[in-house]
C-alpha atoms as a PDB file:
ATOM      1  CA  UNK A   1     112.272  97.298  99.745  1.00  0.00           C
ATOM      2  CA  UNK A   2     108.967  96.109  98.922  1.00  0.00           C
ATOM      3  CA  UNK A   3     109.633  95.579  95.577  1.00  0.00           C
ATOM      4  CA  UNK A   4     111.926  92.435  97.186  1.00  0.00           C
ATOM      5  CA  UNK A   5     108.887  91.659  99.268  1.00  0.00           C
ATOM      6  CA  UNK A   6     106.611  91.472  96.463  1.00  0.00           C
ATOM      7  CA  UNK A   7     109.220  89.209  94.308  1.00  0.00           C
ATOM      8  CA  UNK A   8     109.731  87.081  97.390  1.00  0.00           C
ATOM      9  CA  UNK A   9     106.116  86.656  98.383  1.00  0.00           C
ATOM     10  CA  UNK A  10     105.795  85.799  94.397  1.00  0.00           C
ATOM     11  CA  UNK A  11     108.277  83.219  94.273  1.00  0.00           C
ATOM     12  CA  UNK A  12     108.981  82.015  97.804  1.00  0.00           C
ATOM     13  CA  UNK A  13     111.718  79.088  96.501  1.00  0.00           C
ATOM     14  CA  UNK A  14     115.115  80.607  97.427  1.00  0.00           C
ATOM     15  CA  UNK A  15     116.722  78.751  94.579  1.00  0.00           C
ATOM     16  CA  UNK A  16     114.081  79.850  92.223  1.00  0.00           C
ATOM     17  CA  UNK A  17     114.975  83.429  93.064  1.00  0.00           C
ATOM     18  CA  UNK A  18     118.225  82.713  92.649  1.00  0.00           C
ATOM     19  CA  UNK A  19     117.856  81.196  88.993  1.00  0.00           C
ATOM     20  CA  UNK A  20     116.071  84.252  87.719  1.00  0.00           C
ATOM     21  CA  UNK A  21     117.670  86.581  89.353  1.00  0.00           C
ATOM     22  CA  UNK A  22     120.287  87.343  86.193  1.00  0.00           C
ATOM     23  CA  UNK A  23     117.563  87.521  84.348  1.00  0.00           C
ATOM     24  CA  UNK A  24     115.848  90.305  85.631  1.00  0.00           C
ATOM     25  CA  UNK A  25     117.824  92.152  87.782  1.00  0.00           C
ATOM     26  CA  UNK A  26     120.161  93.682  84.986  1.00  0.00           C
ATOM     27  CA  UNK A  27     117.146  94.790  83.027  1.00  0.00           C
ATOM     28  CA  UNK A  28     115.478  97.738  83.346  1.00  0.00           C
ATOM     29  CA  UNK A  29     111.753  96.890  81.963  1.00  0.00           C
ATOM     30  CA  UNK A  30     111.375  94.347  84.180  1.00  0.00           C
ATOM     31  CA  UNK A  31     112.768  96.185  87.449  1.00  0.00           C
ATOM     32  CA  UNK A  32     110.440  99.087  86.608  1.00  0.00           C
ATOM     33  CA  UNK A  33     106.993  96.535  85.845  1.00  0.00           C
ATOM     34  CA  UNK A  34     108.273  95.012  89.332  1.00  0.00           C
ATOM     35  CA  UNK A  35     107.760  99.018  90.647  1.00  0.00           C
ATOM     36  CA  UNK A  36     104.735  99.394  88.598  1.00  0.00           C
ATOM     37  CA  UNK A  37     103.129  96.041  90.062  1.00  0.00           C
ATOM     38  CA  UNK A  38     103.525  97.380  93.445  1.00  0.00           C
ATOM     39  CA  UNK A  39     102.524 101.018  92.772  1.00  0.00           C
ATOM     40  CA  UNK A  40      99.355  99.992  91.677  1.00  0.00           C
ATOM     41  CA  UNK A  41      98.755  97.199  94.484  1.00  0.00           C
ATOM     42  CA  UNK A  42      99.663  99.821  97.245  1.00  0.00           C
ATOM     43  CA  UNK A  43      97.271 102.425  95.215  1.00  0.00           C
ATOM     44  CA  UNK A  44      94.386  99.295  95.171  1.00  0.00           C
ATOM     45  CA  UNK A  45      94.651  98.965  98.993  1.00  0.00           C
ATOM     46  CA  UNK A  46      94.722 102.733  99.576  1.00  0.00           C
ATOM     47  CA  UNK A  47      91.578 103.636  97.494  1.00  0.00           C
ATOM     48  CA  UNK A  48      89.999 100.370  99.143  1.00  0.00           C
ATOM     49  CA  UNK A  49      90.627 101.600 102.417  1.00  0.00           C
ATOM     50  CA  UNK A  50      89.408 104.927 101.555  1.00  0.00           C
ATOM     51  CA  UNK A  51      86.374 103.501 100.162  1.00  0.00           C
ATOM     52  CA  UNK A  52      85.669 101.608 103.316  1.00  0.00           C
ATOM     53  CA  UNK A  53      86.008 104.813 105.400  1.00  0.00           C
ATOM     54  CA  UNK A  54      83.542 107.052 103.248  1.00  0.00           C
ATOM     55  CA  UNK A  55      81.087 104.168 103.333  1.00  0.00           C
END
């Protein structure tokens, strides 16, 4: 689920979505760099927030 969220907040046009959708959604590479992007955001915000607290 936020894999879609990240896609969507990347490329808000519904009909944008739609034209690249065949594109990526039958390939694996680019589903798992979609889980990768959003592994290392949520890992960015979590050491942030960590930093914050230990400061």
């Amino acid at each position: 689920m936020a894999a879609r969220l990240v896609v969507k907040a990347t490329q808000p046009d519904d009909a944008a979505r739609g034209r690249l959708r065949p594109e990526y959604a039958e390939n694996a590479d680019s589903l798992i760099a979609v889980a990768q992007v959003v592994a290392v955001a949520f890992a960015t915000i979590a050491a942030a927030n960590d930093y914050w607290r230990e400061a």
